[in-house]
Protein backbone atom coordinates (compact mmCIF):
# COMPACT_ATOMS: atom_id res chain seq x y z
CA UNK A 1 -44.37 4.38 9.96
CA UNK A 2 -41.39 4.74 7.76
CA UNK A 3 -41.58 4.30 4.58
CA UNK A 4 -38.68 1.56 3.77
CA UNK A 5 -35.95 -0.20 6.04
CA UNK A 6 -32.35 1.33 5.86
CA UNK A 7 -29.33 0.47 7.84
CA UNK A 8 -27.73 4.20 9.20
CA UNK A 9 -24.14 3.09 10.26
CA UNK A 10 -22.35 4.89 12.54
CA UNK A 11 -18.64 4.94 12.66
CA UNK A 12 -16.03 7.25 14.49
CA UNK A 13 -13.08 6.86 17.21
CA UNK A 14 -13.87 4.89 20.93
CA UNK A 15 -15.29 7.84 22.63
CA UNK A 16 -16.27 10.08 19.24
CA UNK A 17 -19.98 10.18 20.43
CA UNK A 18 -21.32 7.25 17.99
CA UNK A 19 -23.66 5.95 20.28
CA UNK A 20 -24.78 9.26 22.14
CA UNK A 21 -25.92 10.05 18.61
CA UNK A 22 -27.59 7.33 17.24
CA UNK A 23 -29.18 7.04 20.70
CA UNK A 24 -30.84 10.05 20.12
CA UNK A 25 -31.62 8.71 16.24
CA UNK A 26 -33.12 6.25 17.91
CA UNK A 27 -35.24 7.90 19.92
CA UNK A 28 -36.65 10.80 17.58
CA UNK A 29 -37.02 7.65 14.80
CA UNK A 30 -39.67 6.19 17.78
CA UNK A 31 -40.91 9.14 18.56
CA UNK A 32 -42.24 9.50 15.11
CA UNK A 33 -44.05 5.82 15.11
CA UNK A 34 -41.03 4.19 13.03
CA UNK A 35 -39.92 0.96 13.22
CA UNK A 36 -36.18 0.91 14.23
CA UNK A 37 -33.57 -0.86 15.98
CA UNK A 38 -29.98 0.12 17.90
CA UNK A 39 -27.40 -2.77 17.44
CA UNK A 40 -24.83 -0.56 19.57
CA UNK A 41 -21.55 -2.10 19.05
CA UNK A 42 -20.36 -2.36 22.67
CA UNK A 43 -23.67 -4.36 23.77
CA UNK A 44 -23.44 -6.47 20.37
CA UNK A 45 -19.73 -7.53 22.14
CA UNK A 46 -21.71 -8.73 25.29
CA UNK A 47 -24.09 -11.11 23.05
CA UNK A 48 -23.64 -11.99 19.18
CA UNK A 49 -19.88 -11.30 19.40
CA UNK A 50 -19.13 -12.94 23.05
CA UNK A 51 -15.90 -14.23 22.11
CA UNK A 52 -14.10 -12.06 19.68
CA UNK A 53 -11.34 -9.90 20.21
CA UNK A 54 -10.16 -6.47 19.12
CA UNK A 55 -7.43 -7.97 16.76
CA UNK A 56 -8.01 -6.73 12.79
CA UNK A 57 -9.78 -10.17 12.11
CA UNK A 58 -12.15 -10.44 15.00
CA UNK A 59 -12.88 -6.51 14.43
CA UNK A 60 -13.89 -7.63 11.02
CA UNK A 61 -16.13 -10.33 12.09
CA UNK A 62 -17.77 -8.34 14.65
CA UNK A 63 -18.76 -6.02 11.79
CA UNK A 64 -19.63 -8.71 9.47
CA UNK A 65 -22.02 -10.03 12.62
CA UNK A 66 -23.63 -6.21 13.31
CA UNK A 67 -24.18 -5.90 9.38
CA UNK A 68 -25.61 -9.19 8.81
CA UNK A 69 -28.21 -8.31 11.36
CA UNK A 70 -28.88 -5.12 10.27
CA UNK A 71 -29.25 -6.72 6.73
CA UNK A 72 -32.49 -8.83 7.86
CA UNK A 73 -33.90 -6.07 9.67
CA UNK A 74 -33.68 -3.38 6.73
CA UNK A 75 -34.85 -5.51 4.27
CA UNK A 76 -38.23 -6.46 6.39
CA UNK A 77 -38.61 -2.34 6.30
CA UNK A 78 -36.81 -1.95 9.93
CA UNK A 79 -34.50 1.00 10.19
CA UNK A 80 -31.35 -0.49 12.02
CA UNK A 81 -29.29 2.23 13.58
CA UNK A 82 -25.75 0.95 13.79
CA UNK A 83 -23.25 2.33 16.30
CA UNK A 84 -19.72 0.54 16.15
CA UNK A 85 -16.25 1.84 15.65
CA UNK A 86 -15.58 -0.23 12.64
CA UNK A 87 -12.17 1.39 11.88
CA UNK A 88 -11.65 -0.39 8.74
CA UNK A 89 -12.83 0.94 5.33
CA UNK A 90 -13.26 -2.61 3.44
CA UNK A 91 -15.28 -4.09 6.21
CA UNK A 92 -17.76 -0.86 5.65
CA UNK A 93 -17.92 -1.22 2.22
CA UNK A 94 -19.05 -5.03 2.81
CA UNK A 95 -21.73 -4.02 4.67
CA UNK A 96 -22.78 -1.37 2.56
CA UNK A 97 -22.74 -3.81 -0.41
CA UNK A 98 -24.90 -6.26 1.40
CA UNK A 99 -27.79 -3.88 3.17
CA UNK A 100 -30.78 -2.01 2.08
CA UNK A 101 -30.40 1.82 1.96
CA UNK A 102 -27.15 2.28 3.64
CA UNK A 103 -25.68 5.60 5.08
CA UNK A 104 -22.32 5.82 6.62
CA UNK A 105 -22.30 8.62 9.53
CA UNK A 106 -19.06 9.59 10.76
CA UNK A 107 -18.92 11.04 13.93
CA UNK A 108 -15.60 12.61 13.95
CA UNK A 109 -13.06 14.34 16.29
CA UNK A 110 -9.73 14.33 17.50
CA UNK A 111 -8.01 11.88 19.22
CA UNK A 112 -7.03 14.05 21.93
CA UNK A 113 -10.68 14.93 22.82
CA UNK A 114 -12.11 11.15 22.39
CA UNK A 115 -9.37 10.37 25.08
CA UNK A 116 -10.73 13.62 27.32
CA UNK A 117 -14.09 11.60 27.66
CA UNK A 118 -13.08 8.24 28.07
CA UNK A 119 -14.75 7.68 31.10
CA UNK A 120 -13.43 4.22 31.11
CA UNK A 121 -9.95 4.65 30.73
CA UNK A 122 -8.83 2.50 27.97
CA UNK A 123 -7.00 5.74 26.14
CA UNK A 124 -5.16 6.00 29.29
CA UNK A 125 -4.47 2.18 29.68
CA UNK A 126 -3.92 1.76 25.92
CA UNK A 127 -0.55 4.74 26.18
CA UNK A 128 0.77 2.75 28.84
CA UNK A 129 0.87 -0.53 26.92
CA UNK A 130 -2.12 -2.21 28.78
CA UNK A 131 -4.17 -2.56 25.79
CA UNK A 132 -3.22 -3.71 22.44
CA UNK A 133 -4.41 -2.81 19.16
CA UNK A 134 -6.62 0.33 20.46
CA UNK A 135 -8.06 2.04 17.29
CA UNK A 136 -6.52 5.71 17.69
CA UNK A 137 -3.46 5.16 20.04
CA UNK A 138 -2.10 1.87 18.55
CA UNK A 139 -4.58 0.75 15.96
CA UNK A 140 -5.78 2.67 13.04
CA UNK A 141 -8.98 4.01 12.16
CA UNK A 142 -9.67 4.08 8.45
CA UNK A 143 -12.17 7.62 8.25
CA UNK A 144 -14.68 6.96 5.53
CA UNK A 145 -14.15 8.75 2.31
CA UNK A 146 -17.75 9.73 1.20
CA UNK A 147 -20.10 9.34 4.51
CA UNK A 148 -23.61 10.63 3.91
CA UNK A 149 -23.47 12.31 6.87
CA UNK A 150 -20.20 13.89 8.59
CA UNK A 151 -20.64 14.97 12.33
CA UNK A 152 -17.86 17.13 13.89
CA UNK A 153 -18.89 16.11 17.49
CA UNK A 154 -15.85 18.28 18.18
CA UNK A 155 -17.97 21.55 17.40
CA UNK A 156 -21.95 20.54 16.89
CA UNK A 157 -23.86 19.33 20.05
CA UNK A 158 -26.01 16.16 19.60
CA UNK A 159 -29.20 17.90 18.71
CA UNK A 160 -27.40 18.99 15.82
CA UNK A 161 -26.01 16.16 14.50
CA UNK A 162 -29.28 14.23 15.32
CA UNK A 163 -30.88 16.61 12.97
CA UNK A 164 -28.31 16.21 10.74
CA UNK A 165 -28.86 12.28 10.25
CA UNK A 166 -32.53 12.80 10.15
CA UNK A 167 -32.93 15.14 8.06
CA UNK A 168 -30.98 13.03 5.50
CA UNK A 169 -33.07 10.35 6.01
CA UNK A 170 -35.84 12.77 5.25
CA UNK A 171 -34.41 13.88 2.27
CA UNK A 172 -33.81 10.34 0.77
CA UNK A 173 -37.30 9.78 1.34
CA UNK A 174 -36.96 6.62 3.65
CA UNK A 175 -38.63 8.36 6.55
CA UNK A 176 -41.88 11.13 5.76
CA UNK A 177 -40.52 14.49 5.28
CA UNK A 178 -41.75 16.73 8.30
CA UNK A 179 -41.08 20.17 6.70
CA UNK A 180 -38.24 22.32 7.45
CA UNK A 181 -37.10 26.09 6.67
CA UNK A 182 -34.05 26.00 4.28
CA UNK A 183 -30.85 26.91 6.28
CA UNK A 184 -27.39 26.89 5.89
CA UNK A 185 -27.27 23.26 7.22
CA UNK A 186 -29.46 22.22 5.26
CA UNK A 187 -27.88 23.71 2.11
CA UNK A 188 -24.53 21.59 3.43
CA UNK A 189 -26.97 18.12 3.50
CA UNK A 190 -27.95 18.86 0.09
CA UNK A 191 -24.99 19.77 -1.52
CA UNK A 192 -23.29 16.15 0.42
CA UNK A 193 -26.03 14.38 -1.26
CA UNK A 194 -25.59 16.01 -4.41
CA UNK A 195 -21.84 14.99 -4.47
CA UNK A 196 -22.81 11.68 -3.52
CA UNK A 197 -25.33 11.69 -6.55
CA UNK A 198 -28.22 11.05 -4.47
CA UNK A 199 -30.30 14.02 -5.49
């Protein structure tokens, strides 16, 4: 059981790897008898946010919707894993304000290899005018400035970056600590922290 609710918010381009990543959270959180919950952005369109489109205002709201969710959840001791592209800075920082334990995890990588594995084609369909206001082709995505975690899914597969989240939840004691050798990764969580003022 963990040991207090946080909301872990995951943020990055349409096709960055948020949710492959926090799926995996997810699953190693359950694994170890914690209580959790995905709000994954695209399935939170399909229910809470039926309704709202991708213009800066409804992007806002949708974020406002996932973090007021994640709000009740954290603060009854759930961990709510958050996976949404929320490319605005100010609408991050509202959440962050307004939840229990919050850590921003940007999954980050170039435009040009997001748009490789759209499988959906909305890069495609966005460059030839189809879709409007597409964060990355013609809508822009505000990177965070001081994420607790930063994931180069460009150059670290997902069991990597799946340590990387949980070992920071380890290390700011909302989930038991299960013991690990020091490495050079886990120098680079430390000194993040540290800069953060965490630790």
């Amino acid at each position: 059981m963990n040991l207090k609710g946080s909301t872990v918010w995951f943020t990055g381009l349409p096709s960055s790897g948020k949710s492959t990543v926090a799926r995996e959270v997810y699953q190693r959180l359950i694994d170890r008898g914690c209580a959790v919950e995905l709000l994954d952005g695209a399935e939170v369109r399909e229910s809470l946010s039926r309704g709202l489109g991708f213009s800066r205002a409804d992007r806002e709201e949708n974020v406002r919707r996932i973090g007021y969710v994640a709000k009740l959840l954290s603060r009854n001791g759930v961990i709510a894993i958050c996976a949404a592209v929320s490319p605005y800075r100010s609408s991050r920082d509202e959440v962050r304000r307004n939840t229990t334990n919050f850590l921003e995890v940007h999954v980050d990588c170039p435009v040009k290899i997001a748009e490789q594995r759209d499988t959906d084609g909305m890069y495609a369909a966005a460059r030839r005018g189809e879709v409007e206001e597409f964060t990355g082709v013609n809508a822009p995505y505000e990177a965070p400035l001081r994420p607790e975690v930063y994931v180069d899914s460009s150059r670290e597969s997902v069991d990597q970056a799946a340590w990387k989240v949980m070992r920071t939840l380890e290390m700011l004691g909302v989930i038991p600590s299960e013991g690990t050798s020091v490495d050079t990764q886990e120098e680079e969580i430390r000194r993040r922290l540290a800069s953060l003022g965490y630790i």
